[in-house]
N, C-alpha and C. Protein backbone atom coordinates (compact mmCIF):
# COMPACT_ATOMS: atom_id res chain seq x y z
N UNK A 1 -240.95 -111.56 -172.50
CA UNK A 1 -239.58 -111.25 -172.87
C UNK A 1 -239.44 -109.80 -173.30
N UNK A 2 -240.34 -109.63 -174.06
CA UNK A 2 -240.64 -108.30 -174.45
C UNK A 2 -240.43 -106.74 -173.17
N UNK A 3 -240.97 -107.06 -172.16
CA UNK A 3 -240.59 -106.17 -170.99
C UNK A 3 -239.55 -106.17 -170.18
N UNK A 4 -238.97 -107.43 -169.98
CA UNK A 4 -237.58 -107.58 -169.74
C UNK A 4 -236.64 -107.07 -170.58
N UNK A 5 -236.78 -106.34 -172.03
CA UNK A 5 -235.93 -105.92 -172.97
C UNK A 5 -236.04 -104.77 -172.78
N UNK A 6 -237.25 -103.85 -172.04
CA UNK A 6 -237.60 -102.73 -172.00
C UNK A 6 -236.48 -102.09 -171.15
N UNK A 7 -236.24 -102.97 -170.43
CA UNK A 7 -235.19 -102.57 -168.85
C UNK A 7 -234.23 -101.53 -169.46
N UNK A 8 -233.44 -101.96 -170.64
CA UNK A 8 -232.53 -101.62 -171.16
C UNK A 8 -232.40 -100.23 -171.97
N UNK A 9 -233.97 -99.64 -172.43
CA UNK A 9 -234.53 -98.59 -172.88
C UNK A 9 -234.76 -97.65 -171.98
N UNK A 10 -234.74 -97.98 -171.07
CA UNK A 10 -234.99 -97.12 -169.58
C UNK A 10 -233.92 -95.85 -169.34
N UNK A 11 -234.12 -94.48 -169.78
CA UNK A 11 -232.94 -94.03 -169.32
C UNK A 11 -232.46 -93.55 -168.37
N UNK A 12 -233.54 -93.29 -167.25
CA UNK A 12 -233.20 -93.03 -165.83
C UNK A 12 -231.98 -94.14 -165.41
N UNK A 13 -232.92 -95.75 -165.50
CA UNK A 13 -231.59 -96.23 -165.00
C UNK A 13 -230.69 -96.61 -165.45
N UNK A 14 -230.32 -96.12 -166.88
CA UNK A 14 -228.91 -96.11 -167.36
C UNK A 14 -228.16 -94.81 -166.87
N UNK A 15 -228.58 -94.02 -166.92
CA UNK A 15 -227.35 -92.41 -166.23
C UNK A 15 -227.78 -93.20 -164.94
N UNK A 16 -228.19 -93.24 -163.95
CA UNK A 16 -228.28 -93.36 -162.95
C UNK A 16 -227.22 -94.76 -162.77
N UNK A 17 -227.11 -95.72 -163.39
CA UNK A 17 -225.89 -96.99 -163.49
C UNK A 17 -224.48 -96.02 -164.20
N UNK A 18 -224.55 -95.20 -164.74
CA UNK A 18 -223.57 -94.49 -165.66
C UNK A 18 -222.74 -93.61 -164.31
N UNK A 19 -223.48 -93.08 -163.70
CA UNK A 19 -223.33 -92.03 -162.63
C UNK A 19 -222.44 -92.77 -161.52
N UNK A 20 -223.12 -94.07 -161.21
CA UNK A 20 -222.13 -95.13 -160.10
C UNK A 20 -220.93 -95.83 -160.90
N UNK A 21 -221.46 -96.14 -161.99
CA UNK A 21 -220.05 -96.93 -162.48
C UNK A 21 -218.84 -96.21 -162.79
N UNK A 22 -219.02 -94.60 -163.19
CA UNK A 22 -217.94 -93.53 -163.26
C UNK A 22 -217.40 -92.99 -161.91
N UNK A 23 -218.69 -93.19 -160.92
CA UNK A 23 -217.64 -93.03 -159.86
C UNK A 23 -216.91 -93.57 -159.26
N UNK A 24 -217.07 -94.87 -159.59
CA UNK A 24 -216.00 -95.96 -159.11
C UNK A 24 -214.71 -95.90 -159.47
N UNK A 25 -214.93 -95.68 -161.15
CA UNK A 25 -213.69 -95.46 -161.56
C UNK A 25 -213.21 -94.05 -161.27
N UNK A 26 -213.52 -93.35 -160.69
CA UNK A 26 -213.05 -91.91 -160.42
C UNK A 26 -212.08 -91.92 -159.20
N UNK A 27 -212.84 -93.23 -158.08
CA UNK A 27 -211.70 -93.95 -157.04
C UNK A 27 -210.54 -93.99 -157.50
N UNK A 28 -210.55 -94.52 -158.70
CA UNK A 28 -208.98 -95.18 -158.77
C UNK A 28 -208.37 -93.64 -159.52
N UNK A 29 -208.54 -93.08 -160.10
CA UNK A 29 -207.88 -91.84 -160.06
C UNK A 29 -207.67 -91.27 -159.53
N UNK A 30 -208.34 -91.10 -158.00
CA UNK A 30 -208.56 -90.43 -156.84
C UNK A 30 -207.44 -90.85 -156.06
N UNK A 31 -207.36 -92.12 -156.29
CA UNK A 31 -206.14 -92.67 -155.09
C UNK A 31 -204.91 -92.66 -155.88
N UNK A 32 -204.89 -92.65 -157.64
CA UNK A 32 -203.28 -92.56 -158.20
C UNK A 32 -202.96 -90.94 -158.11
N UNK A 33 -204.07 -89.58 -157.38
CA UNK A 33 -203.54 -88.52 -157.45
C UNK A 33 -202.75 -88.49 -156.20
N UNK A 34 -203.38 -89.48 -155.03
CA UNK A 34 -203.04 -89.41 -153.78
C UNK A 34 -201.88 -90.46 -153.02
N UNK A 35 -202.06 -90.88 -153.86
CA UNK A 35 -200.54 -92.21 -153.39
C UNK A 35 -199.73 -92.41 -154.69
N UNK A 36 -199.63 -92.20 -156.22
CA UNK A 36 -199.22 -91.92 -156.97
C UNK A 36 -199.28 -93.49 -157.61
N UNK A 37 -200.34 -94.19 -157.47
CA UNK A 37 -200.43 -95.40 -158.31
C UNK A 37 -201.62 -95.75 -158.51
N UNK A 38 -201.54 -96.87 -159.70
CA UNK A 38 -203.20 -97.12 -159.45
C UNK A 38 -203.37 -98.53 -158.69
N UNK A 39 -204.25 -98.56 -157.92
CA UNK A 39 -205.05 -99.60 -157.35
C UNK A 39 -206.45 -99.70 -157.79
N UNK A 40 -206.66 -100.79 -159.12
CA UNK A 40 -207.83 -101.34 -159.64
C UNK A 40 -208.62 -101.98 -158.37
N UNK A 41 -208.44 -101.95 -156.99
CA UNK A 41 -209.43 -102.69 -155.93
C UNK A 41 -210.36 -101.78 -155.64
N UNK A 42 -209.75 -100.16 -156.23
CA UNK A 42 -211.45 -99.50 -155.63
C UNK A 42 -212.56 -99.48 -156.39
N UNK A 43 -212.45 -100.59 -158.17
CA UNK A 43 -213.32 -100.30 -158.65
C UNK A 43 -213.80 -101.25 -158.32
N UNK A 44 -213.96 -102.26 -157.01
CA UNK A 44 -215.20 -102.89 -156.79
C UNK A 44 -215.08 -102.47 -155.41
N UNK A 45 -214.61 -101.36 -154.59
CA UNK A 45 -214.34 -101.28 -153.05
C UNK A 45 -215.78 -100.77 -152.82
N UNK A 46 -216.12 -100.68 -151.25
CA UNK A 46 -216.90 -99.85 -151.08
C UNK A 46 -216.33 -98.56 -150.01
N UNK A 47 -216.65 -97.24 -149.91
CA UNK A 47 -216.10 -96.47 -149.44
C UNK A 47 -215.22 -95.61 -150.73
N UNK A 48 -214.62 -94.41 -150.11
CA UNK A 48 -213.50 -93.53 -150.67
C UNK A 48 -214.71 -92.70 -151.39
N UNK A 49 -213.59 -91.96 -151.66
CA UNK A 49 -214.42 -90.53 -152.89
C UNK A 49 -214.16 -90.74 -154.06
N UNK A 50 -215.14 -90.61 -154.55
CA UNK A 50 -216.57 -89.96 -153.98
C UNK A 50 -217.43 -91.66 -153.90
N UNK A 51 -218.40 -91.06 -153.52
CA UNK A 51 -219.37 -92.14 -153.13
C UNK A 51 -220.23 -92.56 -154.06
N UNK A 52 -220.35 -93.83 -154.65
CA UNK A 52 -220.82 -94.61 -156.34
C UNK A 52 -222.57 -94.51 -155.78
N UNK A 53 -222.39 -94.53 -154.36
CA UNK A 53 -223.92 -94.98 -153.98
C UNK A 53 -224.94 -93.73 -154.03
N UNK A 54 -223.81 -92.89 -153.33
CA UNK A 54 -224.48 -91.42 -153.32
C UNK A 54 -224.99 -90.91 -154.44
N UNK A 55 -223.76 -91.24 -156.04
CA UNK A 55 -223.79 -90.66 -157.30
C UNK A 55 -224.93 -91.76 -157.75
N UNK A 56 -225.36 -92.71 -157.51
CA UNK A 56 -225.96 -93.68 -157.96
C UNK A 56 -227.74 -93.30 -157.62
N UNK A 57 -227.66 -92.94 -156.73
CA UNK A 57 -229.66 -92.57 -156.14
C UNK A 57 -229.60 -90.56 -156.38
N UNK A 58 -228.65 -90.00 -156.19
CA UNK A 58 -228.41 -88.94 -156.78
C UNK A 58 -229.15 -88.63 -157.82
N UNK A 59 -228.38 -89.80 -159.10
CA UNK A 59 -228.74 -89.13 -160.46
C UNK A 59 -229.68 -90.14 -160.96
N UNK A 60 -229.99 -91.02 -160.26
CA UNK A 60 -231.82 -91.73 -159.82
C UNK A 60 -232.62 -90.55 -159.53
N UNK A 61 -232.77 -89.79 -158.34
CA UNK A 61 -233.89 -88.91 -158.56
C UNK A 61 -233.44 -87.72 -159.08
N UNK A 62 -232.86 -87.57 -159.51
CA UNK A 62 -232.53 -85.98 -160.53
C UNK A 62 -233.07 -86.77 -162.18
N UNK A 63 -232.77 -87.78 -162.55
CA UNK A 63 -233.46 -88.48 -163.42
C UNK A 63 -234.92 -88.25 -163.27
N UNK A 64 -235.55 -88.77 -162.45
CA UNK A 64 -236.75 -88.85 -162.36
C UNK A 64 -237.72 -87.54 -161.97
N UNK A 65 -236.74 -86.73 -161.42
CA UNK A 65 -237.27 -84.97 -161.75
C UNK A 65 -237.34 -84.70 -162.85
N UNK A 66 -236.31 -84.32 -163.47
CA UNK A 66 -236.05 -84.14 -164.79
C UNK A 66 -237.31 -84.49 -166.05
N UNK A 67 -237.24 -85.99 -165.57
CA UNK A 67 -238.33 -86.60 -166.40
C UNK A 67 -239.94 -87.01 -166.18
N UNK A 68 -240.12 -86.67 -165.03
CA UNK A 68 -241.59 -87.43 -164.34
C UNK A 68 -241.98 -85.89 -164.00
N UNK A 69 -241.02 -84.95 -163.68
CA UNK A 69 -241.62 -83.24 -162.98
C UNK A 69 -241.28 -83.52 -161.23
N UNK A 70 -240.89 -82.55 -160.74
CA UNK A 70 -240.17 -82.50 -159.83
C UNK A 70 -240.97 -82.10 -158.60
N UNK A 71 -242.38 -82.23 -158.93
CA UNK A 71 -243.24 -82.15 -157.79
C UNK A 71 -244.40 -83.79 -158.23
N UNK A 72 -243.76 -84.54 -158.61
CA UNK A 72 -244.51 -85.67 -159.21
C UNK A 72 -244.28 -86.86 -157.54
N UNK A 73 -245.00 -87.72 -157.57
CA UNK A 73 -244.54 -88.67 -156.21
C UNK A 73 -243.35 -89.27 -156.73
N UNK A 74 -243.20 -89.66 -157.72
CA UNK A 74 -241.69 -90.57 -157.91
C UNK A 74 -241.01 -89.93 -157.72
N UNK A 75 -240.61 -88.83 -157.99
CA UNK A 75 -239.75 -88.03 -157.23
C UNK A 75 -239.25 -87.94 -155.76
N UNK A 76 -240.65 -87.77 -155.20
CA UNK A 76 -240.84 -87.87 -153.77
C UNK A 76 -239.93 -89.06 -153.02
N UNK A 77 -240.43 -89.97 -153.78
CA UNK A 77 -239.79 -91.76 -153.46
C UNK A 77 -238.05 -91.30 -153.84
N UNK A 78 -238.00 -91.10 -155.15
CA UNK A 78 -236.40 -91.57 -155.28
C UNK A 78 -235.75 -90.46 -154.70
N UNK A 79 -236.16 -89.54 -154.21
CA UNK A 79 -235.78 -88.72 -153.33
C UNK A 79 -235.40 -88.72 -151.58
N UNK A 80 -236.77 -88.89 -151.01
CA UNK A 80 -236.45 -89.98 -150.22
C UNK A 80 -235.47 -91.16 -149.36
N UNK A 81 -235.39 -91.88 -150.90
CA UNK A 81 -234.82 -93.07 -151.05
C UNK A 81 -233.30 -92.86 -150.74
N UNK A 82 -233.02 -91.38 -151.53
CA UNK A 82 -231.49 -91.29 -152.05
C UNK A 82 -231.30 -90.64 -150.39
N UNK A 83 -232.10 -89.62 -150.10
CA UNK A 83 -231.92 -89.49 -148.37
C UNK A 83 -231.49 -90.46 -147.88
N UNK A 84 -232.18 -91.89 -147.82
CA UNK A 84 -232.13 -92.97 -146.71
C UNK A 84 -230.05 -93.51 -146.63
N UNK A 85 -229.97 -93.54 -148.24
CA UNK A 85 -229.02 -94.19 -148.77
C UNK A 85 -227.72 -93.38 -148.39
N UNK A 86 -227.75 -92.22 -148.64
CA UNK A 86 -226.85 -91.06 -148.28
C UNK A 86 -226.48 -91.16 -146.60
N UNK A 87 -227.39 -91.04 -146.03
CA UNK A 87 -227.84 -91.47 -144.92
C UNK A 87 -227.14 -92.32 -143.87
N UNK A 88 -227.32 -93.22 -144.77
CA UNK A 88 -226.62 -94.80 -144.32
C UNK A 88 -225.16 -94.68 -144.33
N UNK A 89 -224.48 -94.16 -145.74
CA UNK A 89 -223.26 -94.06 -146.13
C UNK A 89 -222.23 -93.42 -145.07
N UNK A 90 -223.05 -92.26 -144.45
CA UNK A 90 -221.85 -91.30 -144.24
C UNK A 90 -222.24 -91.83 -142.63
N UNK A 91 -223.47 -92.51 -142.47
CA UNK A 91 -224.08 -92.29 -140.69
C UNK A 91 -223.37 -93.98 -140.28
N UNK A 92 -224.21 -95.10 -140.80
CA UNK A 92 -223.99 -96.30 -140.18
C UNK A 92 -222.76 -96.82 -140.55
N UNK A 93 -222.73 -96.99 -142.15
CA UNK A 93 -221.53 -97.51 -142.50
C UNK A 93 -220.12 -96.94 -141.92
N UNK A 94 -220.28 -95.69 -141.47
CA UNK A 94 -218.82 -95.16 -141.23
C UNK A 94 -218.72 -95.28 -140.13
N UNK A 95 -219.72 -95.43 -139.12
CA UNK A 95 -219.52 -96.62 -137.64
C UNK A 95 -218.69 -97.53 -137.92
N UNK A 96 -219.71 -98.44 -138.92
CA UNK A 96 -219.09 -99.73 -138.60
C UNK A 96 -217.67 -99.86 -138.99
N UNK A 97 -216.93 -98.86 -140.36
CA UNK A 97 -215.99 -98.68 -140.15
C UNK A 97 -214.96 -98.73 -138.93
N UNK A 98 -214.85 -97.68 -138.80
CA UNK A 98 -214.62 -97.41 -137.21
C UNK A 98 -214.16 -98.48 -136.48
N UNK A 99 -215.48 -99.06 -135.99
CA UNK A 99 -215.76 -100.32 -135.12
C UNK A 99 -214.90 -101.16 -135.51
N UNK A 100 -214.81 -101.60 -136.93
CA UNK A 100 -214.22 -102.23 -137.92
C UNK A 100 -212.24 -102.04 -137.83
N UNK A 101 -211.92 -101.08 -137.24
CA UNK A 101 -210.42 -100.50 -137.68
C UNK A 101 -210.16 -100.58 -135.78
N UNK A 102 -211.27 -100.23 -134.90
CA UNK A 102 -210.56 -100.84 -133.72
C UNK A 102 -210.88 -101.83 -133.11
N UNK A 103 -211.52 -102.76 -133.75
CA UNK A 103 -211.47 -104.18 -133.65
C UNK A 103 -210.16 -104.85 -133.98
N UNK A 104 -209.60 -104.01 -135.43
CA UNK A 104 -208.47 -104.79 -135.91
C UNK A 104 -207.05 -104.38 -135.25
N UNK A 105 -207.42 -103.15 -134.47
CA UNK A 105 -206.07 -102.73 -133.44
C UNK A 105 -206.33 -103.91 -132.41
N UNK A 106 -206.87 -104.15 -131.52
CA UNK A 106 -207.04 -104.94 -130.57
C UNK A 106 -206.79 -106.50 -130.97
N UNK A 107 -207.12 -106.96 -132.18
CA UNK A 107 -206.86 -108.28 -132.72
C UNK A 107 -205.32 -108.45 -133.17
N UNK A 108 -204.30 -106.92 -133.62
CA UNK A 108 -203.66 -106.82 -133.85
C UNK A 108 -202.57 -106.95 -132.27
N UNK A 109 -202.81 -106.47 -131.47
CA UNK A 109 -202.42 -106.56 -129.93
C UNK A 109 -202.81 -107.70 -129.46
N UNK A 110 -203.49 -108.87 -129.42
CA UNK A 110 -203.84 -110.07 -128.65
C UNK A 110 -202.90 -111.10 -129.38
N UNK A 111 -202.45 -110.59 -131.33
CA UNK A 111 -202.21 -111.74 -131.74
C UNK A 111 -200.21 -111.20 -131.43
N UNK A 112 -200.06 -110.10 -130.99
CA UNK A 112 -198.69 -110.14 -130.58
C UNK A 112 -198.21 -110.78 -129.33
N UNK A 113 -199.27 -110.61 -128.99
CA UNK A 113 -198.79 -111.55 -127.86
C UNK A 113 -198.91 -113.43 -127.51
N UNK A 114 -199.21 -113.74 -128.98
CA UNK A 114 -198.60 -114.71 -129.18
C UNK A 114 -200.10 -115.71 -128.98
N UNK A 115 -200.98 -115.04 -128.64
CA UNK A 115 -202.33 -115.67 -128.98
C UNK A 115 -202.31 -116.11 -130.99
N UNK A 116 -203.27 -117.36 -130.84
CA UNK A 116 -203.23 -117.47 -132.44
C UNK A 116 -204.86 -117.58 -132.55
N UNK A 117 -205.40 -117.11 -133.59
CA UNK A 117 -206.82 -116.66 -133.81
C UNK A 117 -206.60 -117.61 -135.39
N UNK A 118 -208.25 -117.91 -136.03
CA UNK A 118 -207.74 -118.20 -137.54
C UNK A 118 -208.91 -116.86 -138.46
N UNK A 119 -208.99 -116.03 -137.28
CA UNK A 119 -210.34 -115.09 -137.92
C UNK A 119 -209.78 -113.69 -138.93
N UNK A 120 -209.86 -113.54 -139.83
CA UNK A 120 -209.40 -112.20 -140.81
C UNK A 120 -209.55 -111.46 -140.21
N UNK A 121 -208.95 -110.05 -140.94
CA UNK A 121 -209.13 -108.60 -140.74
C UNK A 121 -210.58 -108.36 -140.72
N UNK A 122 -210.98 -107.70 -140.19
CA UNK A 122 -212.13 -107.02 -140.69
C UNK A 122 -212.31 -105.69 -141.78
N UNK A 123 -213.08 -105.48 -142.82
CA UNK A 123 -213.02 -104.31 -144.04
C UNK A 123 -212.77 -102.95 -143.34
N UNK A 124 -211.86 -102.08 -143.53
CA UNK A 124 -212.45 -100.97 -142.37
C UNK A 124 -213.24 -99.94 -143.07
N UNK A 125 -212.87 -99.66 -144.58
CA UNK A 125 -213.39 -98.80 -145.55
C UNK A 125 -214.73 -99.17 -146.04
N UNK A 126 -215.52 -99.16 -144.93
CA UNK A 126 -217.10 -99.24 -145.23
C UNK A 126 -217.96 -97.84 -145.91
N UNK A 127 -217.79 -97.18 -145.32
CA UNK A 127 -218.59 -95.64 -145.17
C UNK A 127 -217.96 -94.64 -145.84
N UNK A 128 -218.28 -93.53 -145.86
CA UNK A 128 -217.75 -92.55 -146.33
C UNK A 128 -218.30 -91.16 -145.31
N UNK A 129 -217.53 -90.35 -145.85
CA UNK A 129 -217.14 -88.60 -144.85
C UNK A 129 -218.50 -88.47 -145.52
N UNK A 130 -218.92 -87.16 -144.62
CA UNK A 130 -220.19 -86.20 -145.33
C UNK A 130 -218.93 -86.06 -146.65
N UNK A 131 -218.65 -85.36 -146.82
CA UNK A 131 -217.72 -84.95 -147.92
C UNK A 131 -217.85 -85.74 -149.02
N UNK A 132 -217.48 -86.50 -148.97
CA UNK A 132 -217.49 -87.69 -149.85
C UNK A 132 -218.95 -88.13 -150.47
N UNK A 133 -219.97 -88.44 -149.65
CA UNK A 133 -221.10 -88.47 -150.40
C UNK A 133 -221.69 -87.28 -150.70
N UNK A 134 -221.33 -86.00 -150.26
CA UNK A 134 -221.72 -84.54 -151.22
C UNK A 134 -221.00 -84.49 -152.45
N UNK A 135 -220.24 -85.27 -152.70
CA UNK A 135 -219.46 -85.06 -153.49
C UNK A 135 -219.66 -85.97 -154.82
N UNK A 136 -219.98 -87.89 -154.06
CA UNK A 136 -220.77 -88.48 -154.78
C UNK A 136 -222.26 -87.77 -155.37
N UNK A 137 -222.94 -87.32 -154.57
CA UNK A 137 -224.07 -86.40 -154.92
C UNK A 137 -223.67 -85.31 -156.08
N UNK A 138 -222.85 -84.75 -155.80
CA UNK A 138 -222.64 -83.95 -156.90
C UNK A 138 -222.53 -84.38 -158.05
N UNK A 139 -221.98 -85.51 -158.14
CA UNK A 139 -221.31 -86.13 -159.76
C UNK A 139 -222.76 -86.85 -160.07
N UNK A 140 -223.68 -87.47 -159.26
CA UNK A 140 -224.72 -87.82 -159.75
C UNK A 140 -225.57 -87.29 -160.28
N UNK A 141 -225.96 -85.90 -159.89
CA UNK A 141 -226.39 -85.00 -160.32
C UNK A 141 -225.98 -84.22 -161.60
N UNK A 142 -224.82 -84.34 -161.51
CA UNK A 142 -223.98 -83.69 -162.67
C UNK A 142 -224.42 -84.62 -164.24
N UNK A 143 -224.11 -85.73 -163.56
CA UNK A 143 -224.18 -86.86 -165.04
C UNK A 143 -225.56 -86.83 -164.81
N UNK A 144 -226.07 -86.63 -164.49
CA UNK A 144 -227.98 -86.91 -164.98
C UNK A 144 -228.50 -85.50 -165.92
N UNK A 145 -228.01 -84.66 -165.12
CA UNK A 145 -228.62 -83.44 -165.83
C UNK A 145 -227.39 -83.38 -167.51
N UNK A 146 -225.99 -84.09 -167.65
CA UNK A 146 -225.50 -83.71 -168.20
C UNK A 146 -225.92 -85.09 -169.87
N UNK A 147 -226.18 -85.81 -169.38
CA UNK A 147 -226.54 -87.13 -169.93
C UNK A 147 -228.02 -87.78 -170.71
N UNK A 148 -228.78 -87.25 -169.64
CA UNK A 148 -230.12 -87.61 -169.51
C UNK A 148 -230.42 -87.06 -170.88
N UNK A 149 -230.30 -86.04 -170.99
CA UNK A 149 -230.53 -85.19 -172.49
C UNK A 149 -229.82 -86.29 -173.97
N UNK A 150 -228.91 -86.31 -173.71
CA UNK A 150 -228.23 -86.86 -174.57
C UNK A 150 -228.32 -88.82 -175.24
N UNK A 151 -229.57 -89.38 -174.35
CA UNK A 151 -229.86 -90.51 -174.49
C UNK A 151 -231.01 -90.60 -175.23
């Protein structure tokens, strides 16, 4: 029980949970600057700016620089890692987006014509712009180096 309590002492992955959970909520400010309301759905969405995932392995290995030395292998790994993830965000997921938004034009055209389907929309806001996860990156980085100290 004793090491399971440790989890919580850990401060890499608290800024590093601190770093994603602020950027989530940074969504919904993001979208009341841009449509002039708030929508509480982006704090569990995936997609928009900035990117929770990007800010999330971001200020994971800037944590673990910071604290392990920045030519250490964990570094290497959560470095890496945050590559793969970044990676994914702006490369696959924003395919499937895509894929995702003209699937739903074409489902949207079969069912006007009077075809009846019982299958949902598909999500289209999977992925995110390079932009967006440089940007998630940035704030992860930001709150690690700005935080990490302060725990």
């Amino acid at each position: 029980m004793q090491d399971f309590e440790s989890i919580f002492h850990n401060k890499i992955l608290l800024v590093a949970l601190i770093a994603c959970f602020s950027a989530q909520g940074l969504k919904v400010i993001v979208e009341l600057i841009r449509h002039g309301k708030i929508n509480f759905r982006f704090l569990m969405s995936t997609g928009g700016m900035p990117s929770a995932h990007s800010a999330l392995v971001g200020a994971l290995a800037t944590g673990v620089g910071l604290t392990l030395g920045w030519s250490s292998p964990d570094f290497a790994i959560a470095s890496l890692f945050a590559v793969i993830v970044m990676y994914d965000a702006a490369g696959v997921r924003q395919a499937a987006g895509k894929q995702a938004r003209i699937l739903n034009q074409l489902l949207d055209e079969f069912l006007q014509d009077g075809h009846h389907l019982n299958e949902e929309r598909l999500k289209e806001l999977l992925g995110h712009t390079p932009f967006q996860v440089l940007v998630g990156l940035a704030w992860g980085v930001s709150v690690s180096v700005l935080a990490l100290p302060a725990l």
